[in-house]
N, C-alpha and C. Protein backbone atom coordinates (compact mmCIF):
# COMPACT_ATOMS: atom_id res chain seq x y z
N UNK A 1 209.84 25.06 86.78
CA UNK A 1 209.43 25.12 88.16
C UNK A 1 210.52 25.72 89.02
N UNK A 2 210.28 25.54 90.22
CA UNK A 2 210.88 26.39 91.44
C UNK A 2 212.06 25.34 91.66
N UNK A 3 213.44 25.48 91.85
CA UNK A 3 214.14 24.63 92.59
C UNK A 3 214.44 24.59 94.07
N UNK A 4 214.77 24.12 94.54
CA UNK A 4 215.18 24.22 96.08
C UNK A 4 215.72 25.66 96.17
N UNK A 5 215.89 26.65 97.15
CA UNK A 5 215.96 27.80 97.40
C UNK A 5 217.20 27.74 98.75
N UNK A 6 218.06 28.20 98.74
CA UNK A 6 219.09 28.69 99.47
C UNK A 6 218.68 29.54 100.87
N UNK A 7 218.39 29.41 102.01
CA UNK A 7 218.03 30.55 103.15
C UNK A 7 218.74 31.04 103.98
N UNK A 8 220.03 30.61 103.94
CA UNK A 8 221.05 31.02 105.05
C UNK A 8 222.40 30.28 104.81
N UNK A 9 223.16 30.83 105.24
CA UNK A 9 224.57 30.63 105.69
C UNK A 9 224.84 29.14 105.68
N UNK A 10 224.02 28.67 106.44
CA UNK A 10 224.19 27.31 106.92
C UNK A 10 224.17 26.22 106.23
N UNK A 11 223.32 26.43 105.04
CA UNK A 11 223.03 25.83 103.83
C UNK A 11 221.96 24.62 103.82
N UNK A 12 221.09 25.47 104.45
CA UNK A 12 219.60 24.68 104.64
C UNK A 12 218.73 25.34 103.39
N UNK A 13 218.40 24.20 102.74
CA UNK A 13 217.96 23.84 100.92
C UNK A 13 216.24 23.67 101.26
N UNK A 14 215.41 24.64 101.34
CA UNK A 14 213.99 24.42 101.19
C UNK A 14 213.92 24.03 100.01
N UNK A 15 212.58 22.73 99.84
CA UNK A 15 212.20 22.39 98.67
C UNK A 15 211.31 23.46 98.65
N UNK A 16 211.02 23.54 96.79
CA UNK A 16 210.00 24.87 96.49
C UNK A 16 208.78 24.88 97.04
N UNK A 17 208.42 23.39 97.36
CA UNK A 17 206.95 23.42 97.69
C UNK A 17 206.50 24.24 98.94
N UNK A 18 207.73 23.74 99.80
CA UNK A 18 207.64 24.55 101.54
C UNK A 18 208.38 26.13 100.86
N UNK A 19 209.02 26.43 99.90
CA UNK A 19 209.23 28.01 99.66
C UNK A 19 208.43 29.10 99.70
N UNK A 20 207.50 28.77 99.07
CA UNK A 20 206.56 29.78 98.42
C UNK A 20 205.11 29.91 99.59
N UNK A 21 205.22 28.94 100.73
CA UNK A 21 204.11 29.15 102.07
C UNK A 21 205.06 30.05 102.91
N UNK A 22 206.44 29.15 102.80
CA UNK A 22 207.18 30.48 103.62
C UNK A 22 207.35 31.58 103.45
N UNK A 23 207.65 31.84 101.80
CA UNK A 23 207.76 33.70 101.76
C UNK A 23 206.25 34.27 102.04
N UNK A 24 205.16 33.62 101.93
CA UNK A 24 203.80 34.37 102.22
C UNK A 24 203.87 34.24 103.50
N UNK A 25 203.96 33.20 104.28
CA UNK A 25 204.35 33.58 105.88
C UNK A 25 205.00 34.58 106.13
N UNK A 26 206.44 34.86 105.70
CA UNK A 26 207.22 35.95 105.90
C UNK A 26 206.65 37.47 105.68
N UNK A 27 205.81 37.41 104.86
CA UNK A 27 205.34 38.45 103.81
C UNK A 27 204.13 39.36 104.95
N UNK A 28 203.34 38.19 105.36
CA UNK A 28 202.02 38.04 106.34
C UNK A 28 202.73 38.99 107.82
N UNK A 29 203.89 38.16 108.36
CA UNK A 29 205.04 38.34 109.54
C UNK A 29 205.12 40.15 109.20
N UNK A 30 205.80 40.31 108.27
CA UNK A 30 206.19 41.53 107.83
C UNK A 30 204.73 42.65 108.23
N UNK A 31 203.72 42.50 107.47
CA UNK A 31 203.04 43.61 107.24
C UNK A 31 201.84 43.51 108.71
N UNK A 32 202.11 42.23 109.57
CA UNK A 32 201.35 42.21 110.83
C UNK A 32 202.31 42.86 111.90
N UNK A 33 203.42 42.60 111.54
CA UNK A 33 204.41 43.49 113.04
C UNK A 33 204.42 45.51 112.29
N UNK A 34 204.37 45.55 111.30
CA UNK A 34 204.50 47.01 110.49
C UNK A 34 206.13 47.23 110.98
N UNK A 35 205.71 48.37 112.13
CA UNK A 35 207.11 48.95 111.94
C UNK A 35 207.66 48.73 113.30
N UNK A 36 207.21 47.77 114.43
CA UNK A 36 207.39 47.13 115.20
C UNK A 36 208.00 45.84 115.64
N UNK A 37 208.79 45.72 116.46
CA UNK A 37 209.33 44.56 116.97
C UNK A 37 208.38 43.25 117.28
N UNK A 38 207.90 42.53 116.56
CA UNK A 38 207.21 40.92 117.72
C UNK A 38 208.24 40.39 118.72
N UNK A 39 207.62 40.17 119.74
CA UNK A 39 208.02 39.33 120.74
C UNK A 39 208.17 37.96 120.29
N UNK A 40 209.01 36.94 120.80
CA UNK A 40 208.67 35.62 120.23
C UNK A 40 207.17 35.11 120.40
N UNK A 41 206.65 35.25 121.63
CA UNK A 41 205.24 34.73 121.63
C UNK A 41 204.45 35.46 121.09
N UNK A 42 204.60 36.59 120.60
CA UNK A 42 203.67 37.38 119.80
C UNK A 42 203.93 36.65 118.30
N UNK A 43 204.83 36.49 118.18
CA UNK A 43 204.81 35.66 116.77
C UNK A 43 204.82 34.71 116.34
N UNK A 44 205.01 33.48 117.39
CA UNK A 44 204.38 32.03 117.68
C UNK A 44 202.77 32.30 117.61
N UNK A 45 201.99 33.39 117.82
CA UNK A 45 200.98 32.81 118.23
C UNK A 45 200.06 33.39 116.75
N UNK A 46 200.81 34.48 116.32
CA UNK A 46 200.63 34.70 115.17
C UNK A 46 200.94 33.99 114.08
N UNK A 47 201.71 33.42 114.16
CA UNK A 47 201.81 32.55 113.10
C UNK A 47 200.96 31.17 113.20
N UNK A 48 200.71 30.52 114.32
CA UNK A 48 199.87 29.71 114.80
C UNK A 48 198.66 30.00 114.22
N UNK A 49 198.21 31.30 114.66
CA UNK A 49 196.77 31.88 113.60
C UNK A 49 196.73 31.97 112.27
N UNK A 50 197.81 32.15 111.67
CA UNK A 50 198.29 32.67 110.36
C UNK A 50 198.22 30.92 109.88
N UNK A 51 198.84 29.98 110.26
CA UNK A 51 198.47 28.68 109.78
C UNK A 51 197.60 28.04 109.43
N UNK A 52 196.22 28.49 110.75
CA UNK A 52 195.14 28.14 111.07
C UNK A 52 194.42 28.52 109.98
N UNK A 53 194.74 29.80 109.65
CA UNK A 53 193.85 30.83 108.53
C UNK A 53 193.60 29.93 107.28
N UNK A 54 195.45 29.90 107.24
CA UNK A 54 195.58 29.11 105.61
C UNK A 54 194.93 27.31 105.54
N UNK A 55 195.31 26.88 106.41
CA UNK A 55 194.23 25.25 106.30
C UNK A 55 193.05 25.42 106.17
N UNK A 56 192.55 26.42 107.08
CA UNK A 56 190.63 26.71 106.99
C UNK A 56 190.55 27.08 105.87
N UNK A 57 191.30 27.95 104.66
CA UNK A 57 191.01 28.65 103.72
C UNK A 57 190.72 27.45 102.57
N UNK A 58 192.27 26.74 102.38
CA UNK A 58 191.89 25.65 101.64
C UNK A 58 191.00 24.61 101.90
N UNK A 59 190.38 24.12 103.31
CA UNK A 59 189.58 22.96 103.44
C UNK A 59 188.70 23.86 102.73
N UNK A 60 187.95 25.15 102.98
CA UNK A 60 186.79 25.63 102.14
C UNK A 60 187.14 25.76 100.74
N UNK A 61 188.09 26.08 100.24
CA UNK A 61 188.49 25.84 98.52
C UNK A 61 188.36 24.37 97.93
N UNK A 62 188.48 23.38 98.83
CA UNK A 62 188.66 22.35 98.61
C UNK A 62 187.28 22.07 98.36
N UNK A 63 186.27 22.12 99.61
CA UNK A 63 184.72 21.33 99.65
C UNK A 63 184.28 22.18 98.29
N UNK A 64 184.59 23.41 98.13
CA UNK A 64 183.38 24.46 97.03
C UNK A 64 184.34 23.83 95.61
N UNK A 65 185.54 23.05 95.60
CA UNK A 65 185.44 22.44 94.21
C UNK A 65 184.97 21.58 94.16
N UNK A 66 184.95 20.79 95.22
CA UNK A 66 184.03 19.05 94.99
C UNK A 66 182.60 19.54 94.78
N UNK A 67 182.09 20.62 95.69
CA UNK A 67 180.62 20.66 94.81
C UNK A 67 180.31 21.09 93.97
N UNK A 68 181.16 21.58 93.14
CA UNK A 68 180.98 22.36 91.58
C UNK A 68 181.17 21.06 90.99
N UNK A 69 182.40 20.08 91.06
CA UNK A 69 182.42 18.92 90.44
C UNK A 69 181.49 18.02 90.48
N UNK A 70 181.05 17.84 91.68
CA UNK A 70 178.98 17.14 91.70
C UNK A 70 177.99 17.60 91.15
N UNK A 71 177.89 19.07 90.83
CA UNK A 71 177.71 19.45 89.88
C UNK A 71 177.09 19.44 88.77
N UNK A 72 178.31 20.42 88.65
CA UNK A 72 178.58 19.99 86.14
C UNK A 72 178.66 18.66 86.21
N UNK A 73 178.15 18.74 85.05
CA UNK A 73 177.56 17.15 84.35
C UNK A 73 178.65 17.61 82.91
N UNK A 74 179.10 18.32 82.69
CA UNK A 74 179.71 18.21 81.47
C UNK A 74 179.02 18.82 80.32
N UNK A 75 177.64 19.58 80.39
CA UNK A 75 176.93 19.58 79.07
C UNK A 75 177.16 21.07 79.05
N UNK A 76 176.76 21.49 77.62
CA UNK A 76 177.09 22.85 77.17
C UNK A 76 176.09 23.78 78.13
N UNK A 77 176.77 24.84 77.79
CA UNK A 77 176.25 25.76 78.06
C UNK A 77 176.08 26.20 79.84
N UNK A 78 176.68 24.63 80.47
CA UNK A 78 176.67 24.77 82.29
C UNK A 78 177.53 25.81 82.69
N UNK A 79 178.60 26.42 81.76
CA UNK A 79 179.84 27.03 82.60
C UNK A 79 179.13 28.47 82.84
């Protein structure tokens, strides 16, 4: 697995779990400003959306596995 990750100077230790939302945040940050400067509130509010995106995404990943799991019954040939 991932260990804690190094981000600065300062020696602030992200655990992996918060790593890998942040580099896709960063990643997201990157290719929404292109080749432009964000303002801070341009990127508070983007990222605010960018949060929003990712919770809505998983609550719907989440409900469409519980109803596949209500579901299958387990017998052949369901998959």
């Amino acid at each position: 697995g991932l260990r804690n990750v190094l981000f600065s100077r300062e020696q602030i230790y992200v655990s992996s779990k918060y790593s890998l939302v942040m580099k896709e945040w960063q990643k997201a940050v990157y290719r929404h400003a292109g080749s432009s400067s964000l303002g801070k509130v341009q990127l508070i509010k983007f990222s605010r959306d960018w949060f929003q995106t990712q919770v809505q995404d998983l609550k719907e990943r989440l409900e469409r596995e519980e109803a596949w799991r209500k579901e299958w019954t387990g017998r052949k040939l369901m998959v």
